[in-house]
Protein backbone atom coordinates (compact mmCIF):
# COMPACT_ATOMS: atom_id res chain seq x y z
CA UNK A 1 0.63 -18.83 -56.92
CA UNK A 2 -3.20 -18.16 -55.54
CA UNK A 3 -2.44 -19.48 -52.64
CA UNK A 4 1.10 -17.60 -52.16
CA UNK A 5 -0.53 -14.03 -52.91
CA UNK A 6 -3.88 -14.92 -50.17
CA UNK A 7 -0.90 -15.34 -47.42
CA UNK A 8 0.62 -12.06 -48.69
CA UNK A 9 -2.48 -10.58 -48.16
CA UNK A 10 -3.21 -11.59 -45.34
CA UNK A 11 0.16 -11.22 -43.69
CA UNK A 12 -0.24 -7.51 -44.64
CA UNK A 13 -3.22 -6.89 -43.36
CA UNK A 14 -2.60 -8.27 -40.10
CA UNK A 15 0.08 -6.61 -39.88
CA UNK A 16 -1.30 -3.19 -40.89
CA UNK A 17 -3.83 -3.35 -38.45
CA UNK A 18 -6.53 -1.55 -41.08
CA UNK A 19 -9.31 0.36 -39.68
CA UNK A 20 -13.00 -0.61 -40.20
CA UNK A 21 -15.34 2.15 -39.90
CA UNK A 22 -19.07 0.80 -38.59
CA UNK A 23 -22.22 2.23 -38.82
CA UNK A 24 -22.84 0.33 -35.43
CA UNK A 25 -23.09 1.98 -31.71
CA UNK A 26 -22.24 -0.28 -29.00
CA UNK A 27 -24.57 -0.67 -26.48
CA UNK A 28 -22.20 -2.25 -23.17
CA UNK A 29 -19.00 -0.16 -23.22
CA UNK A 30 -16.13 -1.00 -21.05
CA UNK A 31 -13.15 1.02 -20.05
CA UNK A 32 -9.61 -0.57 -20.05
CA UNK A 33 -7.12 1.84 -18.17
CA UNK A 34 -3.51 1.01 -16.55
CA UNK A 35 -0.23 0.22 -17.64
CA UNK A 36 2.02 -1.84 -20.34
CA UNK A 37 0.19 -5.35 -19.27
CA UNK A 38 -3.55 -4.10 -19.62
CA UNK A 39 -2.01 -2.16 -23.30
CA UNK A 40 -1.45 -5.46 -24.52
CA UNK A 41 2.55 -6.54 -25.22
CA UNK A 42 1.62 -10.38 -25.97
CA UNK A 43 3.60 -11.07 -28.74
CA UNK A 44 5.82 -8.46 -28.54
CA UNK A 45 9.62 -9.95 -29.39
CA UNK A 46 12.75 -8.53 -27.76
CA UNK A 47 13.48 -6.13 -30.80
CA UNK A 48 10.06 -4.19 -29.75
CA UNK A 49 7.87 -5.12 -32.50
CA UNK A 50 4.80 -7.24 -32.62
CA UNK A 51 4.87 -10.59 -34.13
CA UNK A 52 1.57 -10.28 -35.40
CA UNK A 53 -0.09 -13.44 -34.52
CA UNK A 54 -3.85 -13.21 -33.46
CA UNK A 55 -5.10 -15.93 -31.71
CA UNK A 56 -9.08 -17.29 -32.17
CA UNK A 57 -10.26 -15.44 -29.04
CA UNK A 58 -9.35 -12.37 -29.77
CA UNK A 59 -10.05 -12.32 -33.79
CA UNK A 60 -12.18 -9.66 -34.86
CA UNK A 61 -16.08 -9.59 -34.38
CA UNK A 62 -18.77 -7.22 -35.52
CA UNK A 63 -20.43 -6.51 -32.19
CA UNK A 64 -17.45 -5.60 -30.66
CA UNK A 65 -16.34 -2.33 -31.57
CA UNK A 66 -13.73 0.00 -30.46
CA UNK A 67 -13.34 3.56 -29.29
CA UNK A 68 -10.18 4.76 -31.38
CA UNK A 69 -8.17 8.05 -30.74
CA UNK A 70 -10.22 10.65 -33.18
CA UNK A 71 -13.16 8.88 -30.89
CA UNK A 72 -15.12 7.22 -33.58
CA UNK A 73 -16.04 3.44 -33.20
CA UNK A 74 -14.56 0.95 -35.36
CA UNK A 75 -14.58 -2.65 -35.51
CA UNK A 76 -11.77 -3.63 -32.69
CA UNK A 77 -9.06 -5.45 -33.80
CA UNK A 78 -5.52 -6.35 -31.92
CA UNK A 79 -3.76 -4.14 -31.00
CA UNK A 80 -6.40 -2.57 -29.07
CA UNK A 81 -4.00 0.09 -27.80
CA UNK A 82 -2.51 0.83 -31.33
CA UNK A 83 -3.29 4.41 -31.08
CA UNK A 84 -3.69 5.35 -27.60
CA UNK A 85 -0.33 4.20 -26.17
CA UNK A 86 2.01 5.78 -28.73
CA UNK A 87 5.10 5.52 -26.89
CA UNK A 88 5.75 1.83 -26.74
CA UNK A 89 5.12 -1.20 -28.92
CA UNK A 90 1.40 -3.00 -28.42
CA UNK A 91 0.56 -6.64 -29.08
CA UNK A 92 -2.35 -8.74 -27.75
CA UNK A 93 -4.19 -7.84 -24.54
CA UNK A 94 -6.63 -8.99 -22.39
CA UNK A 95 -9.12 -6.81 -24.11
CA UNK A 96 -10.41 -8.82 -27.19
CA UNK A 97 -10.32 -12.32 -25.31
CA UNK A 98 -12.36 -10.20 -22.68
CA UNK A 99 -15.21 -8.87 -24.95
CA UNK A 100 -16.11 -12.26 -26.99
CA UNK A 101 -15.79 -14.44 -23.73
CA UNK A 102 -18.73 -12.50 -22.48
CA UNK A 103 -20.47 -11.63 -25.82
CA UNK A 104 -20.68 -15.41 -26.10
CA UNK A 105 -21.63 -15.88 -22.49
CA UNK A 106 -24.54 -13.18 -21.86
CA UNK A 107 -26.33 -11.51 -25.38
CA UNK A 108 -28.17 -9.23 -23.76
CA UNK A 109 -24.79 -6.90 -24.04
CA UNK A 110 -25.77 -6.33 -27.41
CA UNK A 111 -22.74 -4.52 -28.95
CA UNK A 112 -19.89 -4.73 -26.62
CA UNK A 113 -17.67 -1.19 -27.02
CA UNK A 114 -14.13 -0.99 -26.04
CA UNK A 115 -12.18 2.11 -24.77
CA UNK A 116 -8.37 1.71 -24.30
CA UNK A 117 -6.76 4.34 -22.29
CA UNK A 118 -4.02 2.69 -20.91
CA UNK A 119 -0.56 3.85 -21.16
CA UNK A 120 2.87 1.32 -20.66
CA UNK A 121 4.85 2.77 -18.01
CA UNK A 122 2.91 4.83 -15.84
CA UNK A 123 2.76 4.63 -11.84
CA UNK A 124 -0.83 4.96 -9.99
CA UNK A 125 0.44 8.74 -9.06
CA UNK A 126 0.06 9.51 -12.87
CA UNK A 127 -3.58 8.45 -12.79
CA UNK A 128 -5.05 10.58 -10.09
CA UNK A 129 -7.75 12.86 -10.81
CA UNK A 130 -6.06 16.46 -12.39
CA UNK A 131 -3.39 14.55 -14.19
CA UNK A 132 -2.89 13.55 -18.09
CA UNK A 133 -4.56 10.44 -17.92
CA UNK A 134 -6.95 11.04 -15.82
CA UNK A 135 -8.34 13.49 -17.58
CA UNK A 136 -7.72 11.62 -21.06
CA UNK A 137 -9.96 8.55 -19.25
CA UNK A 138 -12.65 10.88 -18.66
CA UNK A 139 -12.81 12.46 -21.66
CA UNK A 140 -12.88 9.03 -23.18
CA UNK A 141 -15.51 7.67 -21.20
CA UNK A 142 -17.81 10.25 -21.83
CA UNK A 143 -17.69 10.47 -25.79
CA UNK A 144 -18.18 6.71 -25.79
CA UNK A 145 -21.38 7.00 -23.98
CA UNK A 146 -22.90 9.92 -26.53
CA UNK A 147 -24.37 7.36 -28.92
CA UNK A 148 -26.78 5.99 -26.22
CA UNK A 149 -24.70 3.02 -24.67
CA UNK A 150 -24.09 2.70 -21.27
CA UNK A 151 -20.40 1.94 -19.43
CA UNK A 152 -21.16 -1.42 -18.07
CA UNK A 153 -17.65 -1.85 -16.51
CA UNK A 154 -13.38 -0.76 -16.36
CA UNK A 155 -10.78 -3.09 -16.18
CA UNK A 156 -7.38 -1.83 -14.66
CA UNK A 157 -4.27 -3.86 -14.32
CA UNK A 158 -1.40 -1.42 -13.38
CA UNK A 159 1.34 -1.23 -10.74
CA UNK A 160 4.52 -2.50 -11.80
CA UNK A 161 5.69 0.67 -11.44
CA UNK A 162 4.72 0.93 -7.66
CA UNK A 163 7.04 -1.85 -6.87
CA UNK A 164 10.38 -0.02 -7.42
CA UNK A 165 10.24 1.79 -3.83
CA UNK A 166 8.88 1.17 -0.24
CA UNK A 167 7.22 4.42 -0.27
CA UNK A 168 5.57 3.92 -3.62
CA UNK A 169 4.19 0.52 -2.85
CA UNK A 170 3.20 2.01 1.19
CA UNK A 171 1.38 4.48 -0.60
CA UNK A 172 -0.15 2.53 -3.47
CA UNK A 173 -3.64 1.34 -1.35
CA UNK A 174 -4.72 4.83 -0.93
CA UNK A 175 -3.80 5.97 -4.11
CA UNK A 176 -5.73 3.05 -6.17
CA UNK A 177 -8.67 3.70 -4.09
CA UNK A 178 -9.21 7.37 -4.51
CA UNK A 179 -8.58 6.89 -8.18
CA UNK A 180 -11.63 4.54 -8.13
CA UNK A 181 -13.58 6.41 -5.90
CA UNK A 182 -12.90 9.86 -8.21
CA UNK A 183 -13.89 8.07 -11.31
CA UNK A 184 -16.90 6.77 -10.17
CA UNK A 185 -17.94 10.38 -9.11
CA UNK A 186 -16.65 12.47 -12.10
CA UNK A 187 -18.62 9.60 -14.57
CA UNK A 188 -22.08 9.73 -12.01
CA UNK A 189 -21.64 6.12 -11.83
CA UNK A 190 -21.28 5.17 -8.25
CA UNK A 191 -21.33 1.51 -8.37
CA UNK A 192 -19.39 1.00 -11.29
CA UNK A 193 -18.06 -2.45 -11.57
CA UNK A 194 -14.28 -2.28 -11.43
CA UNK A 195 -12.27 -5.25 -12.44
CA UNK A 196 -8.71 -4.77 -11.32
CA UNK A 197 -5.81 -6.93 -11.18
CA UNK A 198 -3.39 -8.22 -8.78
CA UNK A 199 0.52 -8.04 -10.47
CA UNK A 200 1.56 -11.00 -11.97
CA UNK A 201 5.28 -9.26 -12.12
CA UNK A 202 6.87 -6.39 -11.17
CA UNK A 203 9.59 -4.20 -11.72
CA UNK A 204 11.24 -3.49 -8.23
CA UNK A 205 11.49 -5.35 -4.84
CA UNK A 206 8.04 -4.57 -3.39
CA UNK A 207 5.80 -6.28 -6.09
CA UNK A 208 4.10 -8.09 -2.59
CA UNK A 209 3.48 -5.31 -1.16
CA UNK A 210 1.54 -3.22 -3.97
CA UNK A 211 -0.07 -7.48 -4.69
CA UNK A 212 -1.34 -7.22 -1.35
CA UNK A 213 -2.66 -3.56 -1.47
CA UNK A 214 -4.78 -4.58 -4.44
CA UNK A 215 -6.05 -7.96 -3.10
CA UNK A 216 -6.71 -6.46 0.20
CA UNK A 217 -9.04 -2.98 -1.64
CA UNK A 218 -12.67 -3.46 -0.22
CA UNK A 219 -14.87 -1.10 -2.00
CA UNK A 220 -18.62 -2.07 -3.28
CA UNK A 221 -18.18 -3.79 -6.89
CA UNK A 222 -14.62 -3.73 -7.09
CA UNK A 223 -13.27 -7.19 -7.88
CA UNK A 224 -9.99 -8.26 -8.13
CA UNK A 225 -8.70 -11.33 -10.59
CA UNK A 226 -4.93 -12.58 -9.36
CA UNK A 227 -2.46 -12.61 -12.18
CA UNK A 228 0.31 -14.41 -10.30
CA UNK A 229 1.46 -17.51 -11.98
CA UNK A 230 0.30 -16.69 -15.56
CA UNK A 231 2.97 -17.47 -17.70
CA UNK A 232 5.38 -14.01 -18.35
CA UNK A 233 7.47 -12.71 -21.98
CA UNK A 234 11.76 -13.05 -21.66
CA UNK A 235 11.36 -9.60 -19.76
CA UNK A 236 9.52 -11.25 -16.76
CA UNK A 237 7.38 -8.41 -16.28
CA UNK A 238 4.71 -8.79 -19.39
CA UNK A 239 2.38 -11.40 -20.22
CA UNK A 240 2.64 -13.88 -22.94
CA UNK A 241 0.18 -13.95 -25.82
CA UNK A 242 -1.90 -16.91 -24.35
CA UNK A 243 -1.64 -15.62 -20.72
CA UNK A 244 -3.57 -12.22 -21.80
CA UNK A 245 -5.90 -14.09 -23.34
CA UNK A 246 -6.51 -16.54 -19.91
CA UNK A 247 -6.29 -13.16 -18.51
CA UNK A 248 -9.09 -11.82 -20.74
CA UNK A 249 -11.11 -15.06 -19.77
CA UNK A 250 -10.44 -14.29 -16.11
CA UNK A 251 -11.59 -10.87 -16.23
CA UNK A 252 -15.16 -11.76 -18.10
CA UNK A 253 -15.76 -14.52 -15.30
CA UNK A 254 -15.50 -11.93 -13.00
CA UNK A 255 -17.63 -9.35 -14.49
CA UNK A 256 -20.29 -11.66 -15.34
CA UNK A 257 -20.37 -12.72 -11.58
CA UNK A 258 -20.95 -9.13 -10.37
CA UNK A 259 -22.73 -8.06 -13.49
């Protein structure tokens, strides 16, 4: 009977998704901006809701923290995008696997500090500097950094949305770098490490095109991690549970090798 109500329990909360409140401040903060892929839908079954399962990379830990909606810190838990991008479900991301792959890997980050801002759906027009988002990532950005920590890094994985038309995707190269270029400026960080990511899907013809846009961006500390060939949901344009968190894995290799 214990052991039947524990499950309950536990079932519950992981499903509830409870907030933590921390006394802590992180120290490293990282940004994570772009669409439905970098929101997290691992896990996310065909009826739109999350399954729930959390897997051991991206469990909770109490140096990693993250930045929620109201903009206090809280101990980060899956889904990292839970209250940020309302309009669509959220499962696992590459967030959580992310942020204990380099905790473990480099201390001296102290408290690592998470800021999701990315939104399911949106095309790299919707991100430029005036818009929505832009101004939402900003804003973001700098109330994480009012506690003392520094922004150590953003990781954007977006453009799915590019691929539906030639002149999208023709236009995508420009767009992606003047979005990095702006955000650098408006945050007075001009060498930023930027962590992007080269579509491992998309949702029109000319998902080659935008793929070789981003693999082909050559700006000072912008990396890029290739997504092709990670394994994909039913929908063939999100990323399975496991492949967010190889994904998350990818993305702290390359920080750490700019970093």
């Amino acid at each position: 009977m214990l052991a039947m109500l524990t499950l309950l329990f536990l079932t519950l909360l992981a499903h509830a998704q409870l907030v933590l409140p921390t006394t802590l401040q992180p120290n490293s903060i990282f940004l994570l901006a772009g669409q439905s892929n970098m929101s997290g839908r691992g896990g996310i079954a065909m009826n739109n809701t999350w399954d729930g399962f959390v897997p051991p990379e991206c469990r909770p830990n109490r140096n990693i923290l993250r930045l929620t909606a109201a903009l206090a810190w809280v101990t980060a838990t899956e889904p990292l995008h839970k209250d940020i991008n309302v309009y669509g479900a959220d499962g696992v991301g590459p967030g959580m696997s992310f942020a204990n792959s380099v905790l473990v890997r480099d201390s001296r980050l102290g408290v690592v500090g998470l800021v999701p801002c990315a939104v399911g759906g949106t095309a790299i027009g919707q991100w430029g500097r005036g818009s929505i988002l832009y101004g939402q990532l900003v804003r973001r950005a700098s109330a994480a950094v009012r506690g003392g920590g520094k922004i150590k890094g953003m990781l954007w994985y977006q453009g799915e949305s590019d691929t539906g038309s030639l002149e999208a995707a023709e236009l995508y190269k420009g767009r992606l770098e003047k979005f990095f270029v702006d955000v650098r400026s408006d945050l007075k960080l001009p060498l930023l490490p930027i962590i992007q990511v080269a579509l491992a899907s998309g949702l029109g013809p000319y998902t080659e095109k935008v793929r070789e846009a981003q693999l082909g961006l050559k700006l000072t500390n912008v990396e890029c991690v290739d997504a092709k060939g990670l394994q994909l949901e039913p929908d063939y344009v999100h990323l399975t549970t496991q492949a967010e968190v190889q994904l998350g894995k990818m993305l702290a290799d390359s920080f750490l090798h700019i970093y």
